[in-house]
N, C-alpha and C. Protein backbone atom coordinates (compact mmCIF):
# COMPACT_ATOMS: atom_id res chain seq x y z
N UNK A 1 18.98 -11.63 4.15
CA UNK A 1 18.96 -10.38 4.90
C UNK A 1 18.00 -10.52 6.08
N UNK A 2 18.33 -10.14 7.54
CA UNK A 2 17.55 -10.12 8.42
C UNK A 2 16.05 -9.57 8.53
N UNK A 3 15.28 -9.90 9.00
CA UNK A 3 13.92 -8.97 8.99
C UNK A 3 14.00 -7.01 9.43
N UNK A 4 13.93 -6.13 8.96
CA UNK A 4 14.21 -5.02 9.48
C UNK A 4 13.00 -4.90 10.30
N UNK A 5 13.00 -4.72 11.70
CA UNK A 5 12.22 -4.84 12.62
C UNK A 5 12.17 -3.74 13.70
N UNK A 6 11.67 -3.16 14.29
CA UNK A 6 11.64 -1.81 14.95
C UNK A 6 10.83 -1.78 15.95
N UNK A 7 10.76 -2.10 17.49
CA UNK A 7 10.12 -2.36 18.47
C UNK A 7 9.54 -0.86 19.11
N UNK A 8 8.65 0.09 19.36
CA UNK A 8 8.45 1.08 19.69
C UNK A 8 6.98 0.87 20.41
N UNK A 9 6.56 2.38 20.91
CA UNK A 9 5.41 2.86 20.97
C UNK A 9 4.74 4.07 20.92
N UNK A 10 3.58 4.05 20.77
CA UNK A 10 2.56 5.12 20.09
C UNK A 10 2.03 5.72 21.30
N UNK A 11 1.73 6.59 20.90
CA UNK A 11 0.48 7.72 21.65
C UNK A 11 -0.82 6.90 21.11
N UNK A 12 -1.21 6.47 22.24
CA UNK A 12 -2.69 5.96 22.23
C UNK A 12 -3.48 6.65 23.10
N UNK A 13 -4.96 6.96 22.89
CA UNK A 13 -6.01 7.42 23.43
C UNK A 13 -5.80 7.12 24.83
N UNK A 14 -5.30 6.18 25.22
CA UNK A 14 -5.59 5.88 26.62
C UNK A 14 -4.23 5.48 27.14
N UNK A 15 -3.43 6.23 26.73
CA UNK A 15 -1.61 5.57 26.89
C UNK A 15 -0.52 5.12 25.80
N UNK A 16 0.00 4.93 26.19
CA UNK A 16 1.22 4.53 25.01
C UNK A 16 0.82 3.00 24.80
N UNK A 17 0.97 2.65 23.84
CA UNK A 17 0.58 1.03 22.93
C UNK A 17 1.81 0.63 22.37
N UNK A 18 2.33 -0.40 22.83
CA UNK A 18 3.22 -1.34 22.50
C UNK A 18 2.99 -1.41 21.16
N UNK A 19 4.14 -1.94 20.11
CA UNK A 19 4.29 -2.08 18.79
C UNK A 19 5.33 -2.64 18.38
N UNK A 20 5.35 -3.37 16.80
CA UNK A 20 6.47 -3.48 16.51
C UNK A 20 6.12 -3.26 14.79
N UNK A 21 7.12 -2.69 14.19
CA UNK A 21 6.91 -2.02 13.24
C UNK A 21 8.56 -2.97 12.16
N UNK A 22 7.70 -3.68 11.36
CA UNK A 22 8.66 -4.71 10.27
C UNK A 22 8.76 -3.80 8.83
N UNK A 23 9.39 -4.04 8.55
CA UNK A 23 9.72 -3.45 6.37
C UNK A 23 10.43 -5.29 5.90
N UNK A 24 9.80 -4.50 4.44
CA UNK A 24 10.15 -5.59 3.61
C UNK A 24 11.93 -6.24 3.62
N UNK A 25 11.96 -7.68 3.75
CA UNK A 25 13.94 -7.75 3.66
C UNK A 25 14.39 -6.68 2.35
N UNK A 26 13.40 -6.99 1.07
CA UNK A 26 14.28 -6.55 0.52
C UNK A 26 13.34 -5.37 -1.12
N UNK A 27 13.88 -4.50 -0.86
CA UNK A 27 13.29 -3.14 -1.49
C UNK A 27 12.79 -2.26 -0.35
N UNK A 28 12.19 -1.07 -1.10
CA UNK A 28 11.30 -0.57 -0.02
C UNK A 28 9.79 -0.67 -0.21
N UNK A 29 9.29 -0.36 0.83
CA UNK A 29 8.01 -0.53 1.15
C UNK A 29 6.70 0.01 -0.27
N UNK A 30 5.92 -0.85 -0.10
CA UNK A 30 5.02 -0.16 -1.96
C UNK A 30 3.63 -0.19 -1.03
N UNK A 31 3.63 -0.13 0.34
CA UNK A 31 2.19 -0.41 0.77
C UNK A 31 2.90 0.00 2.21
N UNK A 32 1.97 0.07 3.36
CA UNK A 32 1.50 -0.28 4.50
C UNK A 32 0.33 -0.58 5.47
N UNK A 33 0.85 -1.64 6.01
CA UNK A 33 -0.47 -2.33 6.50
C UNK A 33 0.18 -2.08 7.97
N UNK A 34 -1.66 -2.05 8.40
CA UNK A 34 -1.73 -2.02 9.82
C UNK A 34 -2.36 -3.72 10.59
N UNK A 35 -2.08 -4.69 11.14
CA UNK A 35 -2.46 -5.69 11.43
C UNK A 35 -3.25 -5.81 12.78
N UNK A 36 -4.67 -6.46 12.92
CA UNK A 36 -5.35 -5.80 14.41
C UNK A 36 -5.16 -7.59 14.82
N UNK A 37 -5.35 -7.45 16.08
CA UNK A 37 -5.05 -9.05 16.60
C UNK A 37 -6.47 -9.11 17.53
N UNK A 38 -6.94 -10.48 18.10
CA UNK A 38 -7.38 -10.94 18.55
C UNK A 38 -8.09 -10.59 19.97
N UNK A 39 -9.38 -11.16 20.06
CA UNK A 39 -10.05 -10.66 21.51
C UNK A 39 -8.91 -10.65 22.46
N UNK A 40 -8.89 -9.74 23.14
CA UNK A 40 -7.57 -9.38 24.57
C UNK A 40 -7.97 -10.04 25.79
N UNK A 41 -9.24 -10.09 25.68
CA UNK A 41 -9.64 -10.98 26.65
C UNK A 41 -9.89 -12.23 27.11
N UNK A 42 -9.50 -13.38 25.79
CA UNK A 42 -9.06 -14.25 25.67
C UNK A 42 -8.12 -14.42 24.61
N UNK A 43 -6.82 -13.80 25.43
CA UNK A 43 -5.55 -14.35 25.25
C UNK A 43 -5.00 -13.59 23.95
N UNK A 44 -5.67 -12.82 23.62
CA UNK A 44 -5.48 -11.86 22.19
C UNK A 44 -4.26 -11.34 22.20
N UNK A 45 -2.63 -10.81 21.57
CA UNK A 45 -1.51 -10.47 21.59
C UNK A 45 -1.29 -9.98 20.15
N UNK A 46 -0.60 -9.23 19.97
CA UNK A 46 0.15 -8.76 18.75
C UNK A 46 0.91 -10.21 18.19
N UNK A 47 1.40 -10.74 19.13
CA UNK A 47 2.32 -12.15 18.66
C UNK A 47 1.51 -13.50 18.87
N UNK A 48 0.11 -13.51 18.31
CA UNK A 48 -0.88 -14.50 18.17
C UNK A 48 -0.10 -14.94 17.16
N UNK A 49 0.05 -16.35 16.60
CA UNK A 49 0.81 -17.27 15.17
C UNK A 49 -0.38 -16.79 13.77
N UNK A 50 -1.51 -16.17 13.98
CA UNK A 50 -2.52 -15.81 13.14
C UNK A 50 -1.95 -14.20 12.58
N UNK A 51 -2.07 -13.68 13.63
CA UNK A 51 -1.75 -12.22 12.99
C UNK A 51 0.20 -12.52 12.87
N UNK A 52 0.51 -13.14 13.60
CA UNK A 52 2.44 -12.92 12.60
C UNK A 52 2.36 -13.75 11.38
N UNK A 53 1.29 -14.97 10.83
CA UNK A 53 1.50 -15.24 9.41
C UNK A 53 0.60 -14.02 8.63
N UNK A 54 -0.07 -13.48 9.08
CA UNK A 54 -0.62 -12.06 8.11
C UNK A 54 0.25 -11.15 8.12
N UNK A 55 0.87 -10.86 8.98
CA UNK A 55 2.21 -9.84 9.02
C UNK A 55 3.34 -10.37 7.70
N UNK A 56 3.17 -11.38 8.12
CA UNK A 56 4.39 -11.90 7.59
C UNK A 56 4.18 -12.01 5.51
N UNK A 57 3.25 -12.71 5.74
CA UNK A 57 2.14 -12.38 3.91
C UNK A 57 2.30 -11.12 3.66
N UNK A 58 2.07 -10.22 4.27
CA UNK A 58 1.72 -8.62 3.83
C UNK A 58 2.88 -8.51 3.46
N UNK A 59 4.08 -8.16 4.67
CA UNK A 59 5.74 -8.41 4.18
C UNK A 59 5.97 -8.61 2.86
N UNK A 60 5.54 -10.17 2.67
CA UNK A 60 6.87 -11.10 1.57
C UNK A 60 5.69 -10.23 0.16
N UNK A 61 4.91 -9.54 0.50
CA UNK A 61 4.26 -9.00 -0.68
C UNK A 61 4.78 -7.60 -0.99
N UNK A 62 5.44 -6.92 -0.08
CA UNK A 62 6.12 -5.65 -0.41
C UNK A 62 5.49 -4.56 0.97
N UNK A 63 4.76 -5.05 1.66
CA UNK A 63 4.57 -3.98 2.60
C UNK A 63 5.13 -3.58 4.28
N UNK A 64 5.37 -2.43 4.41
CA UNK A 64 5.48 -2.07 5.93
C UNK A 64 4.58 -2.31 6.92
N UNK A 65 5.30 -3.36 7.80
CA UNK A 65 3.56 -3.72 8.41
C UNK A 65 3.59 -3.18 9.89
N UNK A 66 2.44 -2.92 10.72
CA UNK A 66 2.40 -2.71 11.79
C UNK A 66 2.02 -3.64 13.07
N UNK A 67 2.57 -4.03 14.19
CA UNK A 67 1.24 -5.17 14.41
C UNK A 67 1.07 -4.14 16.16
N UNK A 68 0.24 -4.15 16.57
CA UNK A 68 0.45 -3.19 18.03
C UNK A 68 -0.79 -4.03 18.99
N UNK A 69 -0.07 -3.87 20.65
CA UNK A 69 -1.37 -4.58 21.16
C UNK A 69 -2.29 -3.32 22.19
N UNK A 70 -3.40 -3.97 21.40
CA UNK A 70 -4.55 -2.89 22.26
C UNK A 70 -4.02 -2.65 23.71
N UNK A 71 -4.93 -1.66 24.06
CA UNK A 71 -4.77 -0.90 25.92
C UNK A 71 -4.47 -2.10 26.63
N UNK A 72 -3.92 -2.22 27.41
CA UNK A 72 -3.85 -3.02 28.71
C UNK A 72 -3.31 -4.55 28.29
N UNK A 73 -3.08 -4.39 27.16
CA UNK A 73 -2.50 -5.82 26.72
C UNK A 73 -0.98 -5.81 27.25
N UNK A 74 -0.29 -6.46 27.65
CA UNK A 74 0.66 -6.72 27.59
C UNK A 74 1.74 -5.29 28.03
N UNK A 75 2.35 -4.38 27.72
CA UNK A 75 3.01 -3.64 27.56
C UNK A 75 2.34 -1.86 26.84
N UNK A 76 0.92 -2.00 26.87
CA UNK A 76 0.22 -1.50 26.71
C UNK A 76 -0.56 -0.74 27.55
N UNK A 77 -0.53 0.90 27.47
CA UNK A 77 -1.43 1.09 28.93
C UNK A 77 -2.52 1.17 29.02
N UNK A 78 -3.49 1.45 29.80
CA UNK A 78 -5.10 1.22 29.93
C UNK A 78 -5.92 0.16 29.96
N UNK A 79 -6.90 0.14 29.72
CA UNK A 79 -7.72 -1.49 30.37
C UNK A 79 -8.53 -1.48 29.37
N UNK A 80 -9.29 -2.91 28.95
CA UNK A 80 -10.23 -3.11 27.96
C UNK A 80 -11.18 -2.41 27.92
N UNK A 81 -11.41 -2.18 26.75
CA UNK A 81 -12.69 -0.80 26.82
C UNK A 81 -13.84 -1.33 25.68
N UNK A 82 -14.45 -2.66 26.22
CA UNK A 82 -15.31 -3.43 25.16
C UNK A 82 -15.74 -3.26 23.52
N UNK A 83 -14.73 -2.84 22.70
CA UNK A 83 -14.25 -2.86 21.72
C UNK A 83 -14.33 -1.29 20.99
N UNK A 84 -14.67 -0.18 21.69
CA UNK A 84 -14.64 0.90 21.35
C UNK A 84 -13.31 1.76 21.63
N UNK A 85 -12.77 1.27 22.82
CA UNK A 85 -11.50 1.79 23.06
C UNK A 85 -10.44 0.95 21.89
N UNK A 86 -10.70 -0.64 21.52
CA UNK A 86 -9.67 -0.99 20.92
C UNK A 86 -9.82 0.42 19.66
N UNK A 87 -10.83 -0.18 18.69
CA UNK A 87 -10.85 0.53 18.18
C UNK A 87 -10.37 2.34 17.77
N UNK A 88 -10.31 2.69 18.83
CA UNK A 88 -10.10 4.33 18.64
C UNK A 88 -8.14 3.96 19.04
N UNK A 89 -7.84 3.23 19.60
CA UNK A 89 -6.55 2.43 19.70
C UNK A 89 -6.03 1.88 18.17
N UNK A 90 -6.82 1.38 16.81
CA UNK A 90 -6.53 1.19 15.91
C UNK A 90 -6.00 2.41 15.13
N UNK A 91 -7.21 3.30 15.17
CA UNK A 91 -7.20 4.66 14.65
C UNK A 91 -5.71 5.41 15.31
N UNK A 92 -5.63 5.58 16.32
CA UNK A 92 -3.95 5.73 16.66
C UNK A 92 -2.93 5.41 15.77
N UNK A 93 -3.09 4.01 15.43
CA UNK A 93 -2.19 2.86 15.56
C UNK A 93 -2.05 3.87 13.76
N UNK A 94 -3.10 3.72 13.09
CA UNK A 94 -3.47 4.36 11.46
C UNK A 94 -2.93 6.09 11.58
N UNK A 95 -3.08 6.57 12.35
CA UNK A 95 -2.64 7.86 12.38
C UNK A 95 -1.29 7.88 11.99
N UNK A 96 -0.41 7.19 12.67
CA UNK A 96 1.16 7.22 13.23
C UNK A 96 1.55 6.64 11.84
N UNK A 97 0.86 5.42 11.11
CA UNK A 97 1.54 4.94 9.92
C UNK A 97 1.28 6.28 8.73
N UNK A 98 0.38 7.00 8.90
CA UNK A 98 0.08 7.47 7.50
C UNK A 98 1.23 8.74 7.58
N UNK A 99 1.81 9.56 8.44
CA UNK A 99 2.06 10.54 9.33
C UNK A 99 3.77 9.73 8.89
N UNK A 100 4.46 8.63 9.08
CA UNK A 100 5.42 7.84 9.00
C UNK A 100 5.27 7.50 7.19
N UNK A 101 4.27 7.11 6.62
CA UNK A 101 4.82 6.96 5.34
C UNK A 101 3.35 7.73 4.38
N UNK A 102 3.44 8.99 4.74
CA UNK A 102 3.16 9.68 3.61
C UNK A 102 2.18 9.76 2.33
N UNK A 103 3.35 9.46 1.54
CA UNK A 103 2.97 8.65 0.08
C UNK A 103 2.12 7.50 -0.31
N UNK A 104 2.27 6.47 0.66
CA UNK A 104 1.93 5.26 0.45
C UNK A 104 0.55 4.72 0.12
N UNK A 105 0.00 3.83 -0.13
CA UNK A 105 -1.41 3.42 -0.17
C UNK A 105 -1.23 2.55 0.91
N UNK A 106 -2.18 2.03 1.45
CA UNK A 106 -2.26 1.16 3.23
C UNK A 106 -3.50 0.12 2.96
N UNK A 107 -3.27 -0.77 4.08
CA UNK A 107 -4.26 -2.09 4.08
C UNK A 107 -4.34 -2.08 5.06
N UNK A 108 -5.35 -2.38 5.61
CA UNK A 108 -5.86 -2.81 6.85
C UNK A 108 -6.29 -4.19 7.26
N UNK A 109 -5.50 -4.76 7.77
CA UNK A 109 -5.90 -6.26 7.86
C UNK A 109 -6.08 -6.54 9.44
N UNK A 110 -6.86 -7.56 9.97
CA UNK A 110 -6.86 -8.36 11.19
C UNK A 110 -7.77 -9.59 11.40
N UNK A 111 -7.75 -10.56 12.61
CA UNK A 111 -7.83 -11.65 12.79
C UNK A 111 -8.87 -11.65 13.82
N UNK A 112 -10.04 -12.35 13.79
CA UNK A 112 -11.20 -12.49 14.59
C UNK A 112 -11.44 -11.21 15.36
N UNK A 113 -11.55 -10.95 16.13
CA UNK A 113 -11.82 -9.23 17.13
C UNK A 113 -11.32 -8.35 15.95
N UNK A 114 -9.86 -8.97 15.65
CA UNK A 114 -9.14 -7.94 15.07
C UNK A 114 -10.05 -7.57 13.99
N UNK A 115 -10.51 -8.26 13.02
CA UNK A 115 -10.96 -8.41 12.00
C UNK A 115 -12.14 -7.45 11.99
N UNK A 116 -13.04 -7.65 12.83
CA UNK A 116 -14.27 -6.52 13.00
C UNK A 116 -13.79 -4.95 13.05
N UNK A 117 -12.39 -5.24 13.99
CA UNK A 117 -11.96 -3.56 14.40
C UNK A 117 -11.40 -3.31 12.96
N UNK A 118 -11.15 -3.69 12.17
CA UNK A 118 -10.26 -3.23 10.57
C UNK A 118 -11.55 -2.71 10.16
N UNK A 119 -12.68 -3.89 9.89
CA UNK A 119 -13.55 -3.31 9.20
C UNK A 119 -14.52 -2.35 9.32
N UNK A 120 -14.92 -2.47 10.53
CA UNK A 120 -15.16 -1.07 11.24
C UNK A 120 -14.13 0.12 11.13
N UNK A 121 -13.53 0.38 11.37
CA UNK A 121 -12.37 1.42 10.92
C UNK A 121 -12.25 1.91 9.69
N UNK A 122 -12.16 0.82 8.86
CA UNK A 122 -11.69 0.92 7.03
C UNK A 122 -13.05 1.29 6.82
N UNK A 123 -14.67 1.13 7.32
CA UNK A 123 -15.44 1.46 6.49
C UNK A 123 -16.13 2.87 6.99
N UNK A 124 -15.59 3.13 8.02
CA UNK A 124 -15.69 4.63 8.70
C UNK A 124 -14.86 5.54 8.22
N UNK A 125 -13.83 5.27 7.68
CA UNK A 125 -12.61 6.04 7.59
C UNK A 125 -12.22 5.72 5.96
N UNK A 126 -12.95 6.00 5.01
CA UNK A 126 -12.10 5.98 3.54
C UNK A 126 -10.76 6.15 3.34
N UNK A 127 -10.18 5.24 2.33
CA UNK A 127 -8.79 5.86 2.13
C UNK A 127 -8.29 4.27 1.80
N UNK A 128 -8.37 3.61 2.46
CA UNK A 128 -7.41 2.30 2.54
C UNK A 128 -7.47 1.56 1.18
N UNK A 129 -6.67 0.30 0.87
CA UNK A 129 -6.21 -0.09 -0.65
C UNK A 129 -7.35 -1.18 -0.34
N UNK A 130 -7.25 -1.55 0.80
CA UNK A 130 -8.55 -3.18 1.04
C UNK A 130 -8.57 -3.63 2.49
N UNK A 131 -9.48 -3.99 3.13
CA UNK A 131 -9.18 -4.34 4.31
C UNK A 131 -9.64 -6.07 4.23
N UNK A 132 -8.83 -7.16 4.68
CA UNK A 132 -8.40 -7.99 5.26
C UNK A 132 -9.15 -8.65 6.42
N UNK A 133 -10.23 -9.17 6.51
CA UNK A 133 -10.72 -9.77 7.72
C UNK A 133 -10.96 -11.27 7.53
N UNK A 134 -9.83 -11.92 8.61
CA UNK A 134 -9.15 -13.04 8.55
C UNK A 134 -10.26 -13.76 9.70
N UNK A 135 -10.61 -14.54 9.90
CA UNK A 135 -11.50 -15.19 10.72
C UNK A 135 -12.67 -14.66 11.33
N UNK A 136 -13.65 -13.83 10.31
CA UNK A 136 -14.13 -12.96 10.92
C UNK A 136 -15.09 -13.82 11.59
N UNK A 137 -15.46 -13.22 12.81
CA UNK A 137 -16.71 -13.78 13.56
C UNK A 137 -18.24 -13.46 13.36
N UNK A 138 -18.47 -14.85 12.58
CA UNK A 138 -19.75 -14.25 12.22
C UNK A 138 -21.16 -14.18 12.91
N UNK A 139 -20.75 -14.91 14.01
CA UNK A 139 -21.91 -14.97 15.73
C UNK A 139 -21.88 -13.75 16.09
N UNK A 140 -21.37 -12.62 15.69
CA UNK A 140 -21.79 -11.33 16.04
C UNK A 140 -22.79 -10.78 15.19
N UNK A 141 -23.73 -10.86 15.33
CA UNK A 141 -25.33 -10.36 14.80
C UNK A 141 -24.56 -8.62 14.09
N UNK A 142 -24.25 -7.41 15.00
CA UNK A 142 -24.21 -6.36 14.64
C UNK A 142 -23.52 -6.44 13.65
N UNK A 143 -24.01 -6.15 12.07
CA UNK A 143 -22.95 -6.05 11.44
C UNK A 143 -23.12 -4.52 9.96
N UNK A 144 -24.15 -3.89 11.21
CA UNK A 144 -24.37 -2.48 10.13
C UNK A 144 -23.62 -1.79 9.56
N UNK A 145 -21.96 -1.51 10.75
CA UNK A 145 -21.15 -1.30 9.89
C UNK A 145 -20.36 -1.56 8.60
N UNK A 146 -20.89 -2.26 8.42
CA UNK A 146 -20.89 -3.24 6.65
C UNK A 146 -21.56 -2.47 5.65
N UNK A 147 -22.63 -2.06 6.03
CA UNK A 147 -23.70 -1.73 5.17
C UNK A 147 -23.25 -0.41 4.32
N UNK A 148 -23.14 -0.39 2.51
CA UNK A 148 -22.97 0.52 2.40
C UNK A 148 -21.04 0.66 1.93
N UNK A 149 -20.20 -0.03 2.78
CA UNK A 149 -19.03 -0.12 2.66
C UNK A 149 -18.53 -0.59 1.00
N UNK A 150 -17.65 0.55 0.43
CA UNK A 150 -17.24 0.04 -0.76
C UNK A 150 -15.96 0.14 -0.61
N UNK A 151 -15.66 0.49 0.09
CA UNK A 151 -13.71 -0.07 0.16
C UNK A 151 -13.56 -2.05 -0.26
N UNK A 152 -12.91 -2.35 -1.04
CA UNK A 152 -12.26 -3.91 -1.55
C UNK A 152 -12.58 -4.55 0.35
N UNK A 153 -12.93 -5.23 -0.04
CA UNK A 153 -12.77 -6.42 1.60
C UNK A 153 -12.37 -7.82 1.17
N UNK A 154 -11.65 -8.58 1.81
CA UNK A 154 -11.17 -9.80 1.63
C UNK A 154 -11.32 -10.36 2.69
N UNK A 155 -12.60 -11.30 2.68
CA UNK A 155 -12.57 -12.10 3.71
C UNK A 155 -11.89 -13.84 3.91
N UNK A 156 -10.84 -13.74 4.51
CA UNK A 156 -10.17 -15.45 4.81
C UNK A 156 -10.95 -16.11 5.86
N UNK A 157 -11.31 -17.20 5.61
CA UNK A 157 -12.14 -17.69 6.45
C UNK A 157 -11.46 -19.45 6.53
N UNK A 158 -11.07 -20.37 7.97
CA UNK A 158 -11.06 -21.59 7.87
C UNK A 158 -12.12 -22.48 7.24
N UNK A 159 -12.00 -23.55 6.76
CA UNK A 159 -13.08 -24.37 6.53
C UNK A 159 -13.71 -24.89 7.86
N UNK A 160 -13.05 -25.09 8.94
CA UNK A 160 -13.18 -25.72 9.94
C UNK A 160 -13.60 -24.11 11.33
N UNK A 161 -14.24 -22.89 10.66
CA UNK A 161 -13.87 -22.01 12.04
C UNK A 161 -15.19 -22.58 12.35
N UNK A 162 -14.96 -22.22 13.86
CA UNK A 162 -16.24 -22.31 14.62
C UNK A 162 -17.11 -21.38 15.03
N UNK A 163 -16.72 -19.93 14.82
CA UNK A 163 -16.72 -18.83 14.94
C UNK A 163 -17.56 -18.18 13.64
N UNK A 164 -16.86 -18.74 12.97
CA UNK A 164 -17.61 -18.27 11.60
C UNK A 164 -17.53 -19.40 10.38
N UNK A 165 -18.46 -20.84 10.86
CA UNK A 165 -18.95 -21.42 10.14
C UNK A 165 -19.19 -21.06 8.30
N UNK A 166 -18.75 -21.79 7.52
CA UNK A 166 -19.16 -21.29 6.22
C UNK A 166 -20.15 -21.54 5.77
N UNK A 167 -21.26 -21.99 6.85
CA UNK A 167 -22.79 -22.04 5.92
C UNK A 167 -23.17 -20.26 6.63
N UNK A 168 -22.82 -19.31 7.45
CA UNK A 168 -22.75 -18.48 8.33
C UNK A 168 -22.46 -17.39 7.59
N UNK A 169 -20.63 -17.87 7.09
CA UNK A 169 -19.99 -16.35 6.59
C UNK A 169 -20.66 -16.30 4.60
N UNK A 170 -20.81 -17.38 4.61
CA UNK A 170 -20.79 -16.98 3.10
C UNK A 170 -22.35 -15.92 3.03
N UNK A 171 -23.66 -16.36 3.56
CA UNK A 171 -24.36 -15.67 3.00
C UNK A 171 -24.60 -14.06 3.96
N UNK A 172 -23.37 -13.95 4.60
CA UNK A 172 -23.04 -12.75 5.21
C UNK A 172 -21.79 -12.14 3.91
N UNK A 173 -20.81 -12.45 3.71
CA UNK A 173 -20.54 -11.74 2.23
C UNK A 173 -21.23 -11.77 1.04
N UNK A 174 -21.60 -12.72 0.48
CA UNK A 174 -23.07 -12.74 -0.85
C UNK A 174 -24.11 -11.21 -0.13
N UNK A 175 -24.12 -10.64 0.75
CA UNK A 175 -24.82 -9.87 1.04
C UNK A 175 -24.26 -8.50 0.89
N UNK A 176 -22.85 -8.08 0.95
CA UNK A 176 -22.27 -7.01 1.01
C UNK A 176 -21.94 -6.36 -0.76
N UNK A 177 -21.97 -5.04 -0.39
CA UNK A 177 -21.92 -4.50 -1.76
C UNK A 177 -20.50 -5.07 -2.41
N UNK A 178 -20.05 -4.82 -3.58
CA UNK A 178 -19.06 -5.30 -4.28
C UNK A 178 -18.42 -3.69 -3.79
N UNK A 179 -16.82 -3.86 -3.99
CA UNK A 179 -16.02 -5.12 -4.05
C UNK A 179 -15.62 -5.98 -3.09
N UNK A 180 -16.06 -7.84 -3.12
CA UNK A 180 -15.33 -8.04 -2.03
C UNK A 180 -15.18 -9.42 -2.69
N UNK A 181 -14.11 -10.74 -1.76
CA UNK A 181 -13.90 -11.88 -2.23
C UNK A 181 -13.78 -12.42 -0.70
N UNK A 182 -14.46 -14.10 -1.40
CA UNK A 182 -14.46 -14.89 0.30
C UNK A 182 -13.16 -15.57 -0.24
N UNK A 183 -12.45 -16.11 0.95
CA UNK A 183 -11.06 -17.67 0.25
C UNK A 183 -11.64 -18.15 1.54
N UNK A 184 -11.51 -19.26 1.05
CA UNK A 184 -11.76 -20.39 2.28
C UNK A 184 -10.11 -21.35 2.15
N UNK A 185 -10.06 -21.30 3.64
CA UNK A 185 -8.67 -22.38 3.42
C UNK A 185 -8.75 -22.82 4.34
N UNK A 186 -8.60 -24.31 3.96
CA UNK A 186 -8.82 -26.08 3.90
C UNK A 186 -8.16 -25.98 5.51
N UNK A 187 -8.55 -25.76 6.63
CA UNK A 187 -8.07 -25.72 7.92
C UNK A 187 -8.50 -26.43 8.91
N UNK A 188 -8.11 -26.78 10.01
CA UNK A 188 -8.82 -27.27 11.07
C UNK A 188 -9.91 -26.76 12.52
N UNK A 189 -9.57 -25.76 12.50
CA UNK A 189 -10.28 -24.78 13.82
C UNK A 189 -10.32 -22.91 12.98
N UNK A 190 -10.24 -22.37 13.69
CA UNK A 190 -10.73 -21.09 13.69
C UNK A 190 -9.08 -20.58 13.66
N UNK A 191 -8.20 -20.91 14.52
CA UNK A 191 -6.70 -20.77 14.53
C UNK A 191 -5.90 -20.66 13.18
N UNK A 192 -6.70 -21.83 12.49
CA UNK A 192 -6.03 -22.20 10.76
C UNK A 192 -4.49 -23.28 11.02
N UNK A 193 -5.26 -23.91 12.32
CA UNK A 193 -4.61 -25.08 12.48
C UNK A 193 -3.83 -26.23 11.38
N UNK A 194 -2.94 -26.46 11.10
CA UNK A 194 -2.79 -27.34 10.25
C UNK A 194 -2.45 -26.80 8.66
N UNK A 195 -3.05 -25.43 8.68
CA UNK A 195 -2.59 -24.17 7.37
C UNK A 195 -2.23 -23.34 7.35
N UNK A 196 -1.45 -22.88 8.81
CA UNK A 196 -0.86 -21.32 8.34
C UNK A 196 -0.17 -20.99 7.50
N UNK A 197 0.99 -22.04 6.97
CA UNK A 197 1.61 -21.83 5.76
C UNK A 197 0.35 -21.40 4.75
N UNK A 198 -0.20 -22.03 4.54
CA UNK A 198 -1.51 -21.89 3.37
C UNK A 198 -2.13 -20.48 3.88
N UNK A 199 -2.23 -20.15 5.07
CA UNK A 199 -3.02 -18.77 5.19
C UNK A 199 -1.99 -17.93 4.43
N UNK A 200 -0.95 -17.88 5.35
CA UNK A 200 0.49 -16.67 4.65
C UNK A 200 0.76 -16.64 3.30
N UNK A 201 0.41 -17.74 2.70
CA UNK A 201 0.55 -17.84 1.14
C UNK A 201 -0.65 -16.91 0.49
N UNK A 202 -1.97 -17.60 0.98
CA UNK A 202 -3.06 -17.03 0.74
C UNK A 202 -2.58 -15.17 0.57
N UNK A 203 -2.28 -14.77 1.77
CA UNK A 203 -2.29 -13.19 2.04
C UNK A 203 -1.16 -12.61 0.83
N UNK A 204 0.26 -13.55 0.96
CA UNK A 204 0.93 -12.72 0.12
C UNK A 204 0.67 -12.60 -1.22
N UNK A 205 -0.12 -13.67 -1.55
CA UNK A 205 -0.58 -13.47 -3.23
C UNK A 205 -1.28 -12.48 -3.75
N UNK A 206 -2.43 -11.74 -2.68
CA UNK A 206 -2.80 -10.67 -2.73
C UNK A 206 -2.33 -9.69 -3.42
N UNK A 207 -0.92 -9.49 -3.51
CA UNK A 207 -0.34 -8.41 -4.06
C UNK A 207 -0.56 -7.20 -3.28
């Protein structure tokens, strides 16, 4: 069965935001996830190969996923707004899914930039099943919004990121309240060069 796939856009704070909105091939949806992508300012897209194998994991696990690109990306209106506009651009992005499915329980997942804007979001905003931060960058010193956070967190991390070294990320999760889990997978760069199959596996096992 084809991917059921749905190309649209949202009312965003600062304009309409490009999107594309996937469901599972086959049943219906038991979750939805919202997927955040990458710094915009270097080269960041909804269709980064990082955030479509997390899309794609969330999927083959049963969920409706979202992937949308911040202001000024691409098909997106407005201009970078040094990570406060993405952000209130996520919160959009979370409005429109909950408003669209109701019932559901939701995840919040994303990939380096992305990854900060989930967790920032998910730990401001209660409600979500777990949030997902896939390469998080751990050279960003600010990380108060952590503090305190008991929503589930799952951090994926390369063996090889450069960004967030694992002598770096680990004693930055060993620090956060429970519940949370690190996976490290066996990669080459920060990209997950050489493992995206292994990342997408990683995500869909999640359940």
């Amino acid at each position: 069965m084809p991917r059921k796939i749905e190309s649209l856009f949202l009312e965003g704070p600062a304009g309409r935001l490009e999107a594309l909105l996937e469901e599972p091939e086959h049943g219906l949806p038991e979750e939805f996830a919202l997927v955040c992508h990458p710094h915009p300012q270097h080269g960041g897209t909804m269709h980064n190969k990082v955030v479509y194998r997390i899309a794609r994991g969330l999927r083959r696990s049963g969920s409706a996923v979202l992937r949308f690109n911040y202001r000024g990306v691409n098909l997106s209106e407005g201009a970078y707004d040094g990570g406060e506009g993405e952000l209130d651009d996520a919160r959009a992005a979370l409005s429109y899914l909950r408003e669209r499915y109701p019932e559901l329980p939701y995840t919040l997942a994303g990939f380096s930039f992305g990854s900060r804007i989930v967790l920032r979001l998910g730990c401001s905003q209660p409600g979500a099943r777990r949030l997902i931060a896939v390469g998080f960058p751990a050279t960003y010193k600010d990380r108060s919004y952590l503090d305190g956070c008991t929503t589930p967190r799952v951090f994926i991390q390369s063996t090889h990121d450069e960004f967030g070294p694992i002598a770096e990320i680990e004693p930055v999760v060993a620090a956060l309240p429970e519940p949370k889990r690190l996976v490290l997978v066996e990669a080459q760069d920060h990209f997950f060069a050489g493992a995206l199959d292994k990342l997408e596996e990683e995500i869909a096992k999640l359940g």
